[in-house]
N, C-alpha and C. Protein backbone atom coordinates (compact mmCIF):
# COMPACT_ATOMS: atom_id res chain seq x y z
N UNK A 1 6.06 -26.46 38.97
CA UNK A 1 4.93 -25.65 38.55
C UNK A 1 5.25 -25.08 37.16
N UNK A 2 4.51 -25.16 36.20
CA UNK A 2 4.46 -24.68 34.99
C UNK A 2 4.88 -22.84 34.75
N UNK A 3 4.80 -22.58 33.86
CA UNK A 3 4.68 -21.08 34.13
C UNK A 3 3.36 -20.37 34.02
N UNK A 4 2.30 -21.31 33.01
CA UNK A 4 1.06 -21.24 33.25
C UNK A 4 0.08 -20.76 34.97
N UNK A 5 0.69 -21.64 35.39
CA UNK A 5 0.31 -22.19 36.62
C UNK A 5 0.66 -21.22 37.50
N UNK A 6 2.14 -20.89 37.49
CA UNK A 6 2.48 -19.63 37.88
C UNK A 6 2.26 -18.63 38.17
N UNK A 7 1.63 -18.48 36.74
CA UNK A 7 0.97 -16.89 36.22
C UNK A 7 -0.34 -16.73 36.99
N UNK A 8 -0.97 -17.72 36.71
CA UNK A 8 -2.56 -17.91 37.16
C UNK A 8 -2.49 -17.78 38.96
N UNK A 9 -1.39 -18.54 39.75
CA UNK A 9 -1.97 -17.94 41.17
C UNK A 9 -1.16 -16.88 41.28
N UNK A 10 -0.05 -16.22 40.55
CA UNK A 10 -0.42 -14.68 40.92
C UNK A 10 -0.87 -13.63 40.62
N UNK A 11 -1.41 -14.17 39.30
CA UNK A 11 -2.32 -13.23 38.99
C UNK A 11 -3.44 -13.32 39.53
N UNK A 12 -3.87 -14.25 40.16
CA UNK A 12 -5.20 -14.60 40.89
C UNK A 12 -4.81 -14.04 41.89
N UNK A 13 -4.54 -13.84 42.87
CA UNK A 13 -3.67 -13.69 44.09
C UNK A 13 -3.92 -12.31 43.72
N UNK A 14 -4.05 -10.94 42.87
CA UNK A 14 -4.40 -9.60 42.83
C UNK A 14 -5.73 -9.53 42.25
N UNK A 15 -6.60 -10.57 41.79
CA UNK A 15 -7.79 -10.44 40.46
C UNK A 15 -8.51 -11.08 41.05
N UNK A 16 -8.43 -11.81 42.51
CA UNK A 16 -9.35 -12.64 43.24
C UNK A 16 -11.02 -12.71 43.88
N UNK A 17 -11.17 -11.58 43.39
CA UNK A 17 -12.56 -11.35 44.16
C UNK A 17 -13.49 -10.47 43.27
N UNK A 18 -14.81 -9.73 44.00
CA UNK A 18 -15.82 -9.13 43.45
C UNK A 18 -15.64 -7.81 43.62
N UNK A 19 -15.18 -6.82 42.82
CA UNK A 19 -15.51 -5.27 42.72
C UNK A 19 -15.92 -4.50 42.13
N UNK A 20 -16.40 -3.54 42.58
CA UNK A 20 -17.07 -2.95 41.78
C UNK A 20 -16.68 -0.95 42.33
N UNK A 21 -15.94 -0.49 41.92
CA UNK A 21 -15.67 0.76 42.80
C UNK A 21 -15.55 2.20 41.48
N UNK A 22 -16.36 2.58 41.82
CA UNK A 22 -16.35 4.01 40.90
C UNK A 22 -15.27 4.39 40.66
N UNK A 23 -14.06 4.46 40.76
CA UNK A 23 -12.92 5.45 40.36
C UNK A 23 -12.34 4.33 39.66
N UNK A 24 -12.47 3.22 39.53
CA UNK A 24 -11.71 1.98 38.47
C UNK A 24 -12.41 2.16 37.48
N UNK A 25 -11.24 2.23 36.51
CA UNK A 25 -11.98 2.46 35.14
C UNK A 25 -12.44 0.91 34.66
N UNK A 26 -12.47 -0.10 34.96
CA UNK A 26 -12.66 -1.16 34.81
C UNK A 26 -14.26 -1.52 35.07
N UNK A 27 -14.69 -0.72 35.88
CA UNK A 27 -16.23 -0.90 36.60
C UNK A 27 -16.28 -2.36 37.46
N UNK A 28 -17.46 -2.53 36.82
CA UNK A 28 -17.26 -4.33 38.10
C UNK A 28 -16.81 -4.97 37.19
N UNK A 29 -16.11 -5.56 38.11
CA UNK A 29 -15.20 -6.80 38.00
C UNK A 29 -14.89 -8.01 38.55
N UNK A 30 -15.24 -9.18 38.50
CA UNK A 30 -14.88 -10.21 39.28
C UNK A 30 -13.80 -11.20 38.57
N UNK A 31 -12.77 -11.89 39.57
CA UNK A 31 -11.81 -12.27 39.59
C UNK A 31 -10.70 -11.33 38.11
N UNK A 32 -10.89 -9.98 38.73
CA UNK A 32 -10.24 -9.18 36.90
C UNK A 32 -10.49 -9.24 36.12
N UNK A 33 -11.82 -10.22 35.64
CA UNK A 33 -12.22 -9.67 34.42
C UNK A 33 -13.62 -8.43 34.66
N UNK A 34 -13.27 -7.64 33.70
CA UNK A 34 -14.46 -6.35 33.81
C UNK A 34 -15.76 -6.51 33.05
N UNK A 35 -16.75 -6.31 33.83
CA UNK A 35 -17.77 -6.65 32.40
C UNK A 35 -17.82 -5.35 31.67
N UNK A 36 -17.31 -4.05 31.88
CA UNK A 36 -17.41 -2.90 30.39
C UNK A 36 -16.22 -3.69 29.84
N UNK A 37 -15.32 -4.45 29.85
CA UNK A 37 -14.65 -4.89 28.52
C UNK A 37 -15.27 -6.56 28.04
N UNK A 38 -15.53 -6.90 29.02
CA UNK A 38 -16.10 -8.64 28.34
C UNK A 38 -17.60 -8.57 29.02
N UNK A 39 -18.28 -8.12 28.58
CA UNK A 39 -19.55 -8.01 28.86
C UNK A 39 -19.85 -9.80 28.52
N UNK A 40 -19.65 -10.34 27.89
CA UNK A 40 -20.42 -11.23 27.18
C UNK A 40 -19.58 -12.59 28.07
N UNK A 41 -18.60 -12.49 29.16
CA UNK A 41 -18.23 -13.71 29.21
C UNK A 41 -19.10 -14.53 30.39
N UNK A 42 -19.67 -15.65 30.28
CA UNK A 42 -20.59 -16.19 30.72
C UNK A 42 -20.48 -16.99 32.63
N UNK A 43 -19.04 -16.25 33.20
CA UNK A 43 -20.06 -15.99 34.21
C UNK A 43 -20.67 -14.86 35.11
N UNK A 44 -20.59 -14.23 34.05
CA UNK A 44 -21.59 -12.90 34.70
C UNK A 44 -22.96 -13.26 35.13
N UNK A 45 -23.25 -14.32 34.11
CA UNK A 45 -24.62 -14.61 35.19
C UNK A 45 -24.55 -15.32 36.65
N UNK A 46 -23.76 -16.36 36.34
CA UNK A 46 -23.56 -16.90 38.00
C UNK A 46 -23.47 -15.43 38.99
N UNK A 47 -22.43 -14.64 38.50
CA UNK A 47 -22.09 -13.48 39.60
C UNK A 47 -23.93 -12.98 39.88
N UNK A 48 -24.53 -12.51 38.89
CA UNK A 48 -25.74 -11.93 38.56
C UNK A 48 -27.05 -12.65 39.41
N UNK A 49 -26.67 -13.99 39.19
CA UNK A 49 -27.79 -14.45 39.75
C UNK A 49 -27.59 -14.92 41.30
N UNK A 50 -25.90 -14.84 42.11
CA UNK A 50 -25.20 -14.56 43.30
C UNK A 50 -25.70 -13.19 43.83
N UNK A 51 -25.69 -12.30 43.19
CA UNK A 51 -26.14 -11.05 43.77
C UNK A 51 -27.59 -10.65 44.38
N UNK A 52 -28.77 -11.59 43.39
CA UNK A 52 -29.57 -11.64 43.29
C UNK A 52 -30.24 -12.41 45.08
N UNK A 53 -29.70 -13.78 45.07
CA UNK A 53 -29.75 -14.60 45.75
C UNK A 53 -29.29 -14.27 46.80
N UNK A 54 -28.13 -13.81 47.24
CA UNK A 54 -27.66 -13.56 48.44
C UNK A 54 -27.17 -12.38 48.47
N UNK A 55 -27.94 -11.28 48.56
CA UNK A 55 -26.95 -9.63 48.38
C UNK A 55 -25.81 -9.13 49.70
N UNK A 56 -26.32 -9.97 50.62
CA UNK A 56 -24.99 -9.62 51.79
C UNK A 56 -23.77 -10.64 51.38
N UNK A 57 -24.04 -12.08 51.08
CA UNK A 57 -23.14 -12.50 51.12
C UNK A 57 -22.11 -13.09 49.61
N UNK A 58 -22.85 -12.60 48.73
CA UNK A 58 -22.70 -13.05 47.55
C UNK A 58 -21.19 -13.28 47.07
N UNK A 59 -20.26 -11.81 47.60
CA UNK A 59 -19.14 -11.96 47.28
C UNK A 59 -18.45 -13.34 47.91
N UNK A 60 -18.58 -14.13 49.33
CA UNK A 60 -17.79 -15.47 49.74
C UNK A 60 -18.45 -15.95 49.01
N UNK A 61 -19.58 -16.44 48.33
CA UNK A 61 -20.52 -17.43 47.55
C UNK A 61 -19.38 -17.56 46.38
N UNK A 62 -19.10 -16.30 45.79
CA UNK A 62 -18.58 -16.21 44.66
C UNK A 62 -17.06 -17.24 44.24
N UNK A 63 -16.16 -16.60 45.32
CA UNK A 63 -15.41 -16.74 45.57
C UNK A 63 -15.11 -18.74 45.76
N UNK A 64 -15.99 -19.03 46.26
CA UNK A 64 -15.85 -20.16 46.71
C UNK A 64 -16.77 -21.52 45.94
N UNK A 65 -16.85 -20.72 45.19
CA UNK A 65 -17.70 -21.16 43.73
C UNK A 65 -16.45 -22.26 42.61
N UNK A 66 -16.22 -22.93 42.82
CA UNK A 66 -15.46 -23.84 41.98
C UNK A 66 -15.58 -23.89 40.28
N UNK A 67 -16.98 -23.55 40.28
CA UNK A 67 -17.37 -23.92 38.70
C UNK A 67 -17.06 -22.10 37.84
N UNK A 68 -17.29 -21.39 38.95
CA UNK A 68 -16.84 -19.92 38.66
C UNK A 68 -15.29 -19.85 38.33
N UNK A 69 -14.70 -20.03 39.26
CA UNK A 69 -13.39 -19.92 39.02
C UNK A 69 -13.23 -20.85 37.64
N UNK A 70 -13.59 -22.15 37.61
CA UNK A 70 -13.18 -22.86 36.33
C UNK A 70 -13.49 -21.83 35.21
N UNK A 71 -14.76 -21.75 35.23
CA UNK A 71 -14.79 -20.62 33.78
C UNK A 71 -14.12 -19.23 34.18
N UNK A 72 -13.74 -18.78 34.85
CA UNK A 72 -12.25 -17.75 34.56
C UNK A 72 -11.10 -18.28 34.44
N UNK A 73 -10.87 -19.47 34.97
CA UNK A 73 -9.58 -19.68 34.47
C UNK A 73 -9.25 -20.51 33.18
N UNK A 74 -10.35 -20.85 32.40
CA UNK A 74 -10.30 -20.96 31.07
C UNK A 74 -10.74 -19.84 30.57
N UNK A 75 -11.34 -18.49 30.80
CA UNK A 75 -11.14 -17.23 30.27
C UNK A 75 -10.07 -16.31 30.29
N UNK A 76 -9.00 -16.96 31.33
CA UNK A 76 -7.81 -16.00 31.15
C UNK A 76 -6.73 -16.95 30.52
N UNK A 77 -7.02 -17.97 29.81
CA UNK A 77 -6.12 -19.08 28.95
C UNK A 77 -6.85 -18.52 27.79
N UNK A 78 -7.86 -18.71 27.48
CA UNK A 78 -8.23 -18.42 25.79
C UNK A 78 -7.97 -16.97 25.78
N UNK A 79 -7.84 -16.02 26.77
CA UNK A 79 -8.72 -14.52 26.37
C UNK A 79 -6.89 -13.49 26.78
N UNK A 80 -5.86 -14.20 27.59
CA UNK A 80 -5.10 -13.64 27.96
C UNK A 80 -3.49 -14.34 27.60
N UNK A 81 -3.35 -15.89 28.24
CA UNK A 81 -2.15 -16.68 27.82
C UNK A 81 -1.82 -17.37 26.48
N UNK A 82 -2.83 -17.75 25.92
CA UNK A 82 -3.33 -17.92 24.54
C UNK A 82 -2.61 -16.47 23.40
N UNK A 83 -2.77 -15.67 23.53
CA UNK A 83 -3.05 -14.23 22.41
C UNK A 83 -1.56 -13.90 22.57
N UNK A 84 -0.80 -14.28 24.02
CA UNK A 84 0.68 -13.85 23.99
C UNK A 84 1.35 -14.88 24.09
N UNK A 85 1.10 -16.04 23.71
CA UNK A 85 1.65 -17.30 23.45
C UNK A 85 2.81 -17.44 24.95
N UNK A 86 1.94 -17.95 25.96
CA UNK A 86 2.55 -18.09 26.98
C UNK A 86 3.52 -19.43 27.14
N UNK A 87 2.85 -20.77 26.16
CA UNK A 87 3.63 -21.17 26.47
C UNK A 87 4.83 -21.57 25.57
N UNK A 88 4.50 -20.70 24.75
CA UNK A 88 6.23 -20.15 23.69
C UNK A 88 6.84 -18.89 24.00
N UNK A 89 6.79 -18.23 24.93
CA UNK A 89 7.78 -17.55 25.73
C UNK A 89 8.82 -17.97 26.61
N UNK A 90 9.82 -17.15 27.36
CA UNK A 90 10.69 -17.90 28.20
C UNK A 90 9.15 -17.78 29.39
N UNK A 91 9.67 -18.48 30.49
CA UNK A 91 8.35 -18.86 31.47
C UNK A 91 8.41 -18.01 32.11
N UNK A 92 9.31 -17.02 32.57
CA UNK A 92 9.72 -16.11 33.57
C UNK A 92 8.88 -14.80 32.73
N UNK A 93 9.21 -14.28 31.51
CA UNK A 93 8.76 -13.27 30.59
C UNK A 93 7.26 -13.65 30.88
N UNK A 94 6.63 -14.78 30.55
CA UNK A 94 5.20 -15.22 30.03
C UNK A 94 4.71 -14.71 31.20
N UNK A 95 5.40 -15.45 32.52
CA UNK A 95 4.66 -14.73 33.64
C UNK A 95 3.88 -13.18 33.84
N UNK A 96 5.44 -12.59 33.65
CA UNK A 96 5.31 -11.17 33.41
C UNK A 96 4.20 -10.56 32.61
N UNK A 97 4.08 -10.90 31.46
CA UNK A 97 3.57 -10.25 30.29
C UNK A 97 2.21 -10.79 30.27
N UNK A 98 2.11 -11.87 30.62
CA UNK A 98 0.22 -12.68 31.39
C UNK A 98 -0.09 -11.49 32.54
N UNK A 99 0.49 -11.34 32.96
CA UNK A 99 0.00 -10.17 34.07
C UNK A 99 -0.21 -9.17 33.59
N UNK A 100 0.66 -8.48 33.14
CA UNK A 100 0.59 -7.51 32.39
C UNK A 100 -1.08 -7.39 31.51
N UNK A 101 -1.34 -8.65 30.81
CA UNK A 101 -2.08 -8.66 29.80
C UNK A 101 -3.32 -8.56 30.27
N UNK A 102 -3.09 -9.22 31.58
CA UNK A 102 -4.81 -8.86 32.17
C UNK A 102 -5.13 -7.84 32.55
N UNK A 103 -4.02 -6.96 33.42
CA UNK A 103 -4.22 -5.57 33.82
C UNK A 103 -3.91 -4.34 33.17
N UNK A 104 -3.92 -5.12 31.62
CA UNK A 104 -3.63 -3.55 31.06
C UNK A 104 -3.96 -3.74 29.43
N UNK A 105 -4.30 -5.27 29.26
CA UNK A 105 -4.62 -5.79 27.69
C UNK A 105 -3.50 -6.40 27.11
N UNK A 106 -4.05 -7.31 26.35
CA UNK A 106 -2.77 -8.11 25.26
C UNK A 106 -2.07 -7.55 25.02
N UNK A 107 -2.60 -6.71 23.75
CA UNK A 107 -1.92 -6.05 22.76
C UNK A 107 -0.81 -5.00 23.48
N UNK A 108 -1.84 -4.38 24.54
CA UNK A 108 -0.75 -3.59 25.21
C UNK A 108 0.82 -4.24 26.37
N UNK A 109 0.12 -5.05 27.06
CA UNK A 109 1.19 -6.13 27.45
C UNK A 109 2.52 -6.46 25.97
N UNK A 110 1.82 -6.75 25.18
CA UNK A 110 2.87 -7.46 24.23
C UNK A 110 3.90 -6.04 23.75
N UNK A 111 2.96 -4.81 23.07
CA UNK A 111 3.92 -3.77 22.25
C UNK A 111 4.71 -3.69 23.97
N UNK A 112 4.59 -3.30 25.25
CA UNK A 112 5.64 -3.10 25.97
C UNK A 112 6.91 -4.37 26.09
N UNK A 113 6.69 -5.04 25.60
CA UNK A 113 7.75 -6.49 25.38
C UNK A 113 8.35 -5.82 24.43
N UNK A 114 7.78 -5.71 23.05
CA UNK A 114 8.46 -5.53 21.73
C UNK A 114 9.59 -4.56 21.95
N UNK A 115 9.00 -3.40 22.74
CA UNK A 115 9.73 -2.10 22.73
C UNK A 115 10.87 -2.21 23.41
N UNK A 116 11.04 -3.38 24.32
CA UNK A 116 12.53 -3.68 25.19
C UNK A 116 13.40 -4.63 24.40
N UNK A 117 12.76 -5.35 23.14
CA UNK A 117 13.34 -6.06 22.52
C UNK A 117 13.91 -5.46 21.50
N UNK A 118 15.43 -5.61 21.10
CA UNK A 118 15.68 -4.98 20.02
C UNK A 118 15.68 -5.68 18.09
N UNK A 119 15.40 -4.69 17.36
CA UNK A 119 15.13 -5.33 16.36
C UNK A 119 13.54 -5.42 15.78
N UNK A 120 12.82 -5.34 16.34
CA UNK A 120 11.55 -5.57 16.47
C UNK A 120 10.82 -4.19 16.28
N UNK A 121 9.64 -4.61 15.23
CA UNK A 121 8.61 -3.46 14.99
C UNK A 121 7.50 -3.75 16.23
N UNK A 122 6.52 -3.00 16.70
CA UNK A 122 5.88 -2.90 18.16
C UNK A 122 4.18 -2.69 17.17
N UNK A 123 3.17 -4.06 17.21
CA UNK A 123 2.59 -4.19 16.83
C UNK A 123 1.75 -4.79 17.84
N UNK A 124 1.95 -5.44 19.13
CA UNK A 124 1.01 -6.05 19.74
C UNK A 124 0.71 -7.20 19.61
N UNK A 125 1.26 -7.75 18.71
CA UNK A 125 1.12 -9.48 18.29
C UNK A 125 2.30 -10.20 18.80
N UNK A 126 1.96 -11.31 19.42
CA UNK A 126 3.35 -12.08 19.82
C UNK A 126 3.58 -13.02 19.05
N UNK A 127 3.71 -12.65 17.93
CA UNK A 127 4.37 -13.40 16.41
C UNK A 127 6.12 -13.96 16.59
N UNK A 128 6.14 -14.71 15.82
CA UNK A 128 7.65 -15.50 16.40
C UNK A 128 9.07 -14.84 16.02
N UNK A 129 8.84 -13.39 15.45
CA UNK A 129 9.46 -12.97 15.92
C UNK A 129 9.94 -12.68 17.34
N UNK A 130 8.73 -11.94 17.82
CA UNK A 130 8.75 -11.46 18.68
C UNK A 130 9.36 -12.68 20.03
N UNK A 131 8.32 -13.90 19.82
CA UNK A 131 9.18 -14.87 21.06
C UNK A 131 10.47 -15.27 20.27
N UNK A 132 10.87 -15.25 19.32
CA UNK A 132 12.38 -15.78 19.83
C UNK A 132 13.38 -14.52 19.96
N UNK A 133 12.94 -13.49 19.89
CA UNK A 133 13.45 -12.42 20.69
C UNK A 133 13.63 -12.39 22.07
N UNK A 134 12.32 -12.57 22.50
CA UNK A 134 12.30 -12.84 23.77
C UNK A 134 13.01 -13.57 24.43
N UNK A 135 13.48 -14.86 23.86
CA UNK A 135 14.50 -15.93 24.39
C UNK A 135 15.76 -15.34 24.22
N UNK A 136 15.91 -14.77 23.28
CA UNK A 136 17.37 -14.11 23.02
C UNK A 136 17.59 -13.35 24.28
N UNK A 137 16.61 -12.44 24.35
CA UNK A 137 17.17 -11.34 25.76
C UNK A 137 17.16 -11.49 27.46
N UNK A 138 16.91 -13.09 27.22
CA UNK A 138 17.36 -14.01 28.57
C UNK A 138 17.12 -12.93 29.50
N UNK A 139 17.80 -13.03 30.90
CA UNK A 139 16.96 -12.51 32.49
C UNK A 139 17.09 -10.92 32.35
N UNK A 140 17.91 -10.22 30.98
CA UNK A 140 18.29 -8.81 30.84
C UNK A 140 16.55 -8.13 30.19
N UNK A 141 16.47 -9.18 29.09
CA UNK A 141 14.84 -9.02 29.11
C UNK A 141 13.95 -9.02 30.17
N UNK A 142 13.88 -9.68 30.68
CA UNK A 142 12.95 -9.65 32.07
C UNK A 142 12.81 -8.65 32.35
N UNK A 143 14.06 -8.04 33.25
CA UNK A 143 14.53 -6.94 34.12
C UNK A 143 14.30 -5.43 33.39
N UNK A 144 14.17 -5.53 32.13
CA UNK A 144 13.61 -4.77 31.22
C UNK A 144 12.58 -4.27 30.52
N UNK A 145 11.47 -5.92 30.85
CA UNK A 145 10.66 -5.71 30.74
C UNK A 145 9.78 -4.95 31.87
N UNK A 146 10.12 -5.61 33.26
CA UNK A 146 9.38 -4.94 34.42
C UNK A 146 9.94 -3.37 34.41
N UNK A 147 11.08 -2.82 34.22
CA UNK A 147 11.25 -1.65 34.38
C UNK A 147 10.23 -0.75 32.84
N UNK A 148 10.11 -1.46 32.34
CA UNK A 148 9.20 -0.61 30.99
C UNK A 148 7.79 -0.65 31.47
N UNK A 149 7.40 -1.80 31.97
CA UNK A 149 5.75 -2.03 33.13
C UNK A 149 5.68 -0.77 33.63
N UNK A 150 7.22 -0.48 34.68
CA UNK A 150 6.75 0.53 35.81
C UNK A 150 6.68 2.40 35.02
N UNK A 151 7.79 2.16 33.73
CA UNK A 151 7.26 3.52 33.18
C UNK A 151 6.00 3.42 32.73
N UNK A 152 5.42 2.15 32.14
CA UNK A 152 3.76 2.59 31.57
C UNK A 152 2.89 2.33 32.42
N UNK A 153 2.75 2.24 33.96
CA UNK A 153 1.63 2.79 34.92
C UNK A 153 2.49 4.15 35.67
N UNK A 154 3.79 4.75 35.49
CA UNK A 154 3.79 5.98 35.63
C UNK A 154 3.19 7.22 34.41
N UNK A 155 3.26 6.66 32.90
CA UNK A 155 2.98 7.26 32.44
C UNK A 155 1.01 7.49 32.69
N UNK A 156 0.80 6.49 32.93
CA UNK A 156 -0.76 6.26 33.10
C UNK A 156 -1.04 7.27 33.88
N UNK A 157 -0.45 7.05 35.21
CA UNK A 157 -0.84 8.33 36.67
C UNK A 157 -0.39 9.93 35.83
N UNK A 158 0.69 10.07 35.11
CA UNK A 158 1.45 11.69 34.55
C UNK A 158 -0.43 12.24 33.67
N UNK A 159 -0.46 11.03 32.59
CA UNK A 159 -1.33 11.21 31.66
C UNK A 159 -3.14 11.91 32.50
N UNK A 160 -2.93 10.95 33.31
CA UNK A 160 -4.39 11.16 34.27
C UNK A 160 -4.34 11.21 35.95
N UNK A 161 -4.22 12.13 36.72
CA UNK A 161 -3.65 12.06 37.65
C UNK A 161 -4.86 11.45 38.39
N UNK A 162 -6.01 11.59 38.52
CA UNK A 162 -6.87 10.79 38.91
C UNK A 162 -6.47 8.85 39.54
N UNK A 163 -5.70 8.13 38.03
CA UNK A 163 -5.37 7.17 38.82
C UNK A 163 -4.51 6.78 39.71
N UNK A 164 -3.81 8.21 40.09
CA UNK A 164 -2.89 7.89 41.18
C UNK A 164 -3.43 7.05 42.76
N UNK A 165 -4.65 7.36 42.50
CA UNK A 165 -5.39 6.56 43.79
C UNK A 165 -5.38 5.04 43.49
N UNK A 166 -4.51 4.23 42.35
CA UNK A 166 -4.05 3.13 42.42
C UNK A 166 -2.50 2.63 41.98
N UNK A 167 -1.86 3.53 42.57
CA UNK A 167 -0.19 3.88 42.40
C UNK A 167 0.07 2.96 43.42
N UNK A 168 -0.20 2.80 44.74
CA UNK A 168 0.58 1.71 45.65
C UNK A 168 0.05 0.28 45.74
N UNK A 169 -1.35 0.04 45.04
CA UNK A 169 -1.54 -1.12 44.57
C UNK A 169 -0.92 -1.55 43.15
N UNK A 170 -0.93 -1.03 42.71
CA UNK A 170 0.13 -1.28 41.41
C UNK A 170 1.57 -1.66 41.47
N UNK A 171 1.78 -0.58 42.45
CA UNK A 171 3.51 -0.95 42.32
C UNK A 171 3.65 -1.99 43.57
N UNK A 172 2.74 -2.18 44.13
CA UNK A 172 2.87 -3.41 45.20
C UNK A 172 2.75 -4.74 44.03
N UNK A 173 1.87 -4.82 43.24
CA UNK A 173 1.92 -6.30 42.28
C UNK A 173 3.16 -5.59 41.50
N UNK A 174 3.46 -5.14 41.14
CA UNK A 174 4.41 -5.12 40.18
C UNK A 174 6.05 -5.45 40.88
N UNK A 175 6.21 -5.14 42.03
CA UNK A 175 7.12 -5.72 43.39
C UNK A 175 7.19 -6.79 43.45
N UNK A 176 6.39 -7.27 43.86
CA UNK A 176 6.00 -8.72 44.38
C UNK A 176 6.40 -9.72 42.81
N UNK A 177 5.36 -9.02 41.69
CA UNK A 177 6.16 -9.28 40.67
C UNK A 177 7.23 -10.07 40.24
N UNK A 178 7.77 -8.83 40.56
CA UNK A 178 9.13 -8.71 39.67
C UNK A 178 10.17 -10.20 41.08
N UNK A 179 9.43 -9.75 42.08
CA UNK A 179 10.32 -10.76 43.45
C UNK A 179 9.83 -12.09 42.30
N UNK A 180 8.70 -12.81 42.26
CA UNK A 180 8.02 -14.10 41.84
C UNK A 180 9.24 -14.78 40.47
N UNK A 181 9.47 -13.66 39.76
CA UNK A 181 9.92 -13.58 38.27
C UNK A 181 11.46 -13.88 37.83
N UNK A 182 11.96 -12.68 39.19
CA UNK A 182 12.95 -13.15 39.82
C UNK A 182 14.34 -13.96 40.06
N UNK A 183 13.29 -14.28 41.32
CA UNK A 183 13.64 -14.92 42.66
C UNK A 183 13.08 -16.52 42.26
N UNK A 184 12.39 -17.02 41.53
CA UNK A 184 11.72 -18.16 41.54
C UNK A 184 12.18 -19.05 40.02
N UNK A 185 12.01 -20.00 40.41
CA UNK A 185 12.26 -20.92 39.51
C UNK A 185 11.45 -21.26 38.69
């Protein structure tokens, strides 16, 4: 399995479905992407015109929608693995930092890389500096990177205590994580 590939069923595996819940600052969202941040990505209408069509059952419709999933998973290659050059990272990092990127943004995914890397100015771009840094700091990077993850969704909950009502879903993907990243080949 690629690291692409990787990334995508576990990040799918937390980003899998239809929500929509008032206390996520994300608003609705299907398969993780939000439409208050990508309003414009095109299958909001499938979801739109799913809701329309079947309002009890729309979410399995969704889900089981083949041509849906295709256009998210070429929206989280152009819009997420693409911007942090996943596949010029080590595969284990890319994993990481693809996750990262969906649940918290590129730019922000990437400056928490930079900041474990030494040498490096923290700009948000995964410029080649930055990946052959990344290769340099082999599985100590990794392990560095996930522990810098878990200070910036603690700092998130300190900053706003409100999102503490997603503290054990968080640190459950970020677990599981760090096991995938690991533990896996």
């Amino acid at each position: 399995m690629t690291a692409w590939e990787k990334a995508l069923e576990f990040t799918l595996a937390y980003e899998g479905g239809y929500v929509n819940v008032p206390e996520d600052r994300g608003g609705e969202t299907f398969r993780g992407i939000s439409r208050r941040m990508w309003p414009e990505w095109k299958g909001w209408a499938v979801v739109d015109a799913a809701k329309t069509s079947n309002p009890t059952g729309f979410k399995t419709a969704l889900i089981q929608d083949k041509n849906v999933l295709a256009d998210a998973v070429e929206f989280y290659r152009d819009n997420f693995w693409n911007p942090i050059h996943g596949d010029e990272l080590p595969g284990k990092i890319a994993v990481a930092v693809f996750d990262m990127a969906v649940h918290s943004g590129v730019r922000t995914a990437v400056k928490v890389l930079q900041t474990i890397l030494p040498g490096l100015g923290v700009d948000g771009e995964a410029g080649p500096m930055t990946i052959k840094a990344a290769h340099d700091a082999g599985e100590d990077g990794l392990v560095n990177y996930l522990a810098a993850r878990a200070r910036f969704l603690n700092n998130i909950m300190a900053d706003s205590p409100d999102q503490r009502v997603w503290a054990l879903n968080w640190f459950k993907r970020l677990f599981k994580l760090a096991n995938v990243v690991l533990e896996g080949e």
